[in-house]
C-alpha atoms as a PDB file:
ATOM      1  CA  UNK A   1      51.706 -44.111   4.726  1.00  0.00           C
ATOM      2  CA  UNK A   2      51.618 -45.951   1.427  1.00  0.00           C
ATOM      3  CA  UNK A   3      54.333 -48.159   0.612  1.00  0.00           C
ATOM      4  CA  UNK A   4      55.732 -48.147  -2.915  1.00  0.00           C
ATOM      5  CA  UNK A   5      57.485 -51.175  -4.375  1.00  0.00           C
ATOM      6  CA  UNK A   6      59.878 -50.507  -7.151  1.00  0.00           C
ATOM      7  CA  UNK A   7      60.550 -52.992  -9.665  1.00  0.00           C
ATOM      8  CA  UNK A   8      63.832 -53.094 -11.315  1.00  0.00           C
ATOM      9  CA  UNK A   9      63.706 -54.195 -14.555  1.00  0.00           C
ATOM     10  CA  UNK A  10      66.536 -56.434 -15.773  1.00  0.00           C
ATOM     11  CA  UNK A  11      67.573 -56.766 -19.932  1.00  0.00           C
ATOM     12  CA  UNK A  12      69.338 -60.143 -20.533  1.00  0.00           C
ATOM     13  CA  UNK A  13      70.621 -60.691 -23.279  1.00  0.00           C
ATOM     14  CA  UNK A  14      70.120 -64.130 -25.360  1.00  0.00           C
ATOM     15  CA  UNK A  15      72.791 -65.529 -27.824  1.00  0.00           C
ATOM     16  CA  UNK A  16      71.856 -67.971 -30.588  1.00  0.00           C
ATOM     17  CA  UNK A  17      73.771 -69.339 -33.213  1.00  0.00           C
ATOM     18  CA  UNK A  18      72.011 -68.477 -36.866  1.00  0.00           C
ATOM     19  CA  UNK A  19      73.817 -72.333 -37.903  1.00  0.00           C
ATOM     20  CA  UNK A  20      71.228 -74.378 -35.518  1.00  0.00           C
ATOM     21  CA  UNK A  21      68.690 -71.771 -34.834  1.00  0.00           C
ATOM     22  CA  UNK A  22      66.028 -70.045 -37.708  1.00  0.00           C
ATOM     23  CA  UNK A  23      65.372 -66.598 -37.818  1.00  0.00           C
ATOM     24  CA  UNK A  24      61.268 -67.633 -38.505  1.00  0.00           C
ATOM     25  CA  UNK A  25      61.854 -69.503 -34.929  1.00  0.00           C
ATOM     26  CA  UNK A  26      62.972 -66.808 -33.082  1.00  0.00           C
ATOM     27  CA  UNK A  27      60.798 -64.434 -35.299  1.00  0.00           C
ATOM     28  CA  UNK A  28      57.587 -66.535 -34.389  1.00  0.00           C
ATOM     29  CA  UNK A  29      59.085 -66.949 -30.311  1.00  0.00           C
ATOM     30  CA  UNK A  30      59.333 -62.760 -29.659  1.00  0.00           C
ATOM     31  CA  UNK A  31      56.367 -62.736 -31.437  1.00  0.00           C
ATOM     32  CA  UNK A  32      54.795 -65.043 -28.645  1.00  0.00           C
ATOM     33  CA  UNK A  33      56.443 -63.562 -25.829  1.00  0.00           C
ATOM     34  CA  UNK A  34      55.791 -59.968 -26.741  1.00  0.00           C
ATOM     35  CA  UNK A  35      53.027 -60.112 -23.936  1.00  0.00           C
ATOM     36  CA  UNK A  36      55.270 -60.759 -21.215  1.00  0.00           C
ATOM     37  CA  UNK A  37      58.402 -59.364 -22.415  1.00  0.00           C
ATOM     38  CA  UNK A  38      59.745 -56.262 -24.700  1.00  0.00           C
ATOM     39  CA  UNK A  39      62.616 -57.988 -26.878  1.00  0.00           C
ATOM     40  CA  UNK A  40      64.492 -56.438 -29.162  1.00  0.00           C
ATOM     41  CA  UNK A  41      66.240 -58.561 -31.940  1.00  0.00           C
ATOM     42  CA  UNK A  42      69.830 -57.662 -33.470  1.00  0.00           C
ATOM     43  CA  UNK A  43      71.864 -59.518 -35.841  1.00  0.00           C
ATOM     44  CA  UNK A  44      75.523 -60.769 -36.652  1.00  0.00           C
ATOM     45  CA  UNK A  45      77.153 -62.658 -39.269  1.00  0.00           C
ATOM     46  CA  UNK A  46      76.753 -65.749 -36.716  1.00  0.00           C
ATOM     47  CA  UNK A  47      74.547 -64.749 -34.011  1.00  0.00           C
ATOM     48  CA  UNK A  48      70.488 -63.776 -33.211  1.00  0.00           C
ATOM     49  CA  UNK A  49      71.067 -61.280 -29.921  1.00  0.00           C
ATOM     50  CA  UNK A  50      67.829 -61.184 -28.484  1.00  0.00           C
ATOM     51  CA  UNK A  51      67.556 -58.221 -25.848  1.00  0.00           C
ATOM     52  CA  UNK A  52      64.345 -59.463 -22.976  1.00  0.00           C
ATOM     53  CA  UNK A  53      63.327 -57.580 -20.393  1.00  0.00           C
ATOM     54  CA  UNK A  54      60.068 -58.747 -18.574  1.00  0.00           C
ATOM     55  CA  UNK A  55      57.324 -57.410 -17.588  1.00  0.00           C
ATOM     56  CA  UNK A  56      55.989 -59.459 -15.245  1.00  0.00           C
ATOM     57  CA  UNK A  57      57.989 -60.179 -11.643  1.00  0.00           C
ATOM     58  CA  UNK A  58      59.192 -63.797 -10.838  1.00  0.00           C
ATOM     59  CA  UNK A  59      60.588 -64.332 -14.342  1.00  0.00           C
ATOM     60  CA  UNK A  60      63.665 -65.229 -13.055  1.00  0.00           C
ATOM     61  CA  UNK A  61      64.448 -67.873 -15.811  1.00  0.00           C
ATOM     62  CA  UNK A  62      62.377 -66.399 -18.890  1.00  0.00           C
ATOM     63  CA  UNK A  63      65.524 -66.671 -21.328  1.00  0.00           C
ATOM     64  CA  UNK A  64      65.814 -70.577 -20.523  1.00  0.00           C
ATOM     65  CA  UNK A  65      62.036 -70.568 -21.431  1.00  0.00           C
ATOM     66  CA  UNK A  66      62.179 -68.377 -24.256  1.00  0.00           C
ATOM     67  CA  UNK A  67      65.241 -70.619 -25.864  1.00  0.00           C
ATOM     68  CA  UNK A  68      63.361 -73.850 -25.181  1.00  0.00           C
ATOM     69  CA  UNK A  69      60.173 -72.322 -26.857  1.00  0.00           C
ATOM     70  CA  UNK A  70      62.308 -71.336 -29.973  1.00  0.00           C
ATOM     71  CA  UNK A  71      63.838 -74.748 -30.171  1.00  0.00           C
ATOM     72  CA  UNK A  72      59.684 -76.367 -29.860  1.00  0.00           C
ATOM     73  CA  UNK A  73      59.168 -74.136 -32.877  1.00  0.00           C
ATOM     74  CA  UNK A  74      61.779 -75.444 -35.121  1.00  0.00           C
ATOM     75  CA  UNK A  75      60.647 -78.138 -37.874  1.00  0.00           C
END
């Protein structure tokens, strides 16, 4: 019998304020990370929400990586 795995996938949700972070940043950081994850970007008066859901397993910590990434991007 063949064993199927399932993999759940999980959307986390990032928060970033628009005062320290730039839009190109996080523009130019999905943009990067649109092989690994879908993301989905939606705005507030105050706030990037970045919606990530992987698609790879063992990203436990992607939205730590994806944040840091942003911030390597800023000038």
């Amino acid at each position: 019998m063949k064993e199927m795995i399932q993999i759940q996938q999980q959307k986390k949700t990032i928060k970033l304020n628009k005062s320290f972070y730039s839009k190109e940043s996080v523009l130019a950081a999905m943009n990067d990370f649109s092989e690994i994850c879908s993301l989905n970007l939606k705005e507030t008066n105050s706030h990037f929400l970045i919606d990530l859901i992987s698609k790879e397993e063992n990203t436990e910590k992607i939205e730590f990586e994806f944040c840091n990434y942003c911030l390597s991007l800023m000038k």
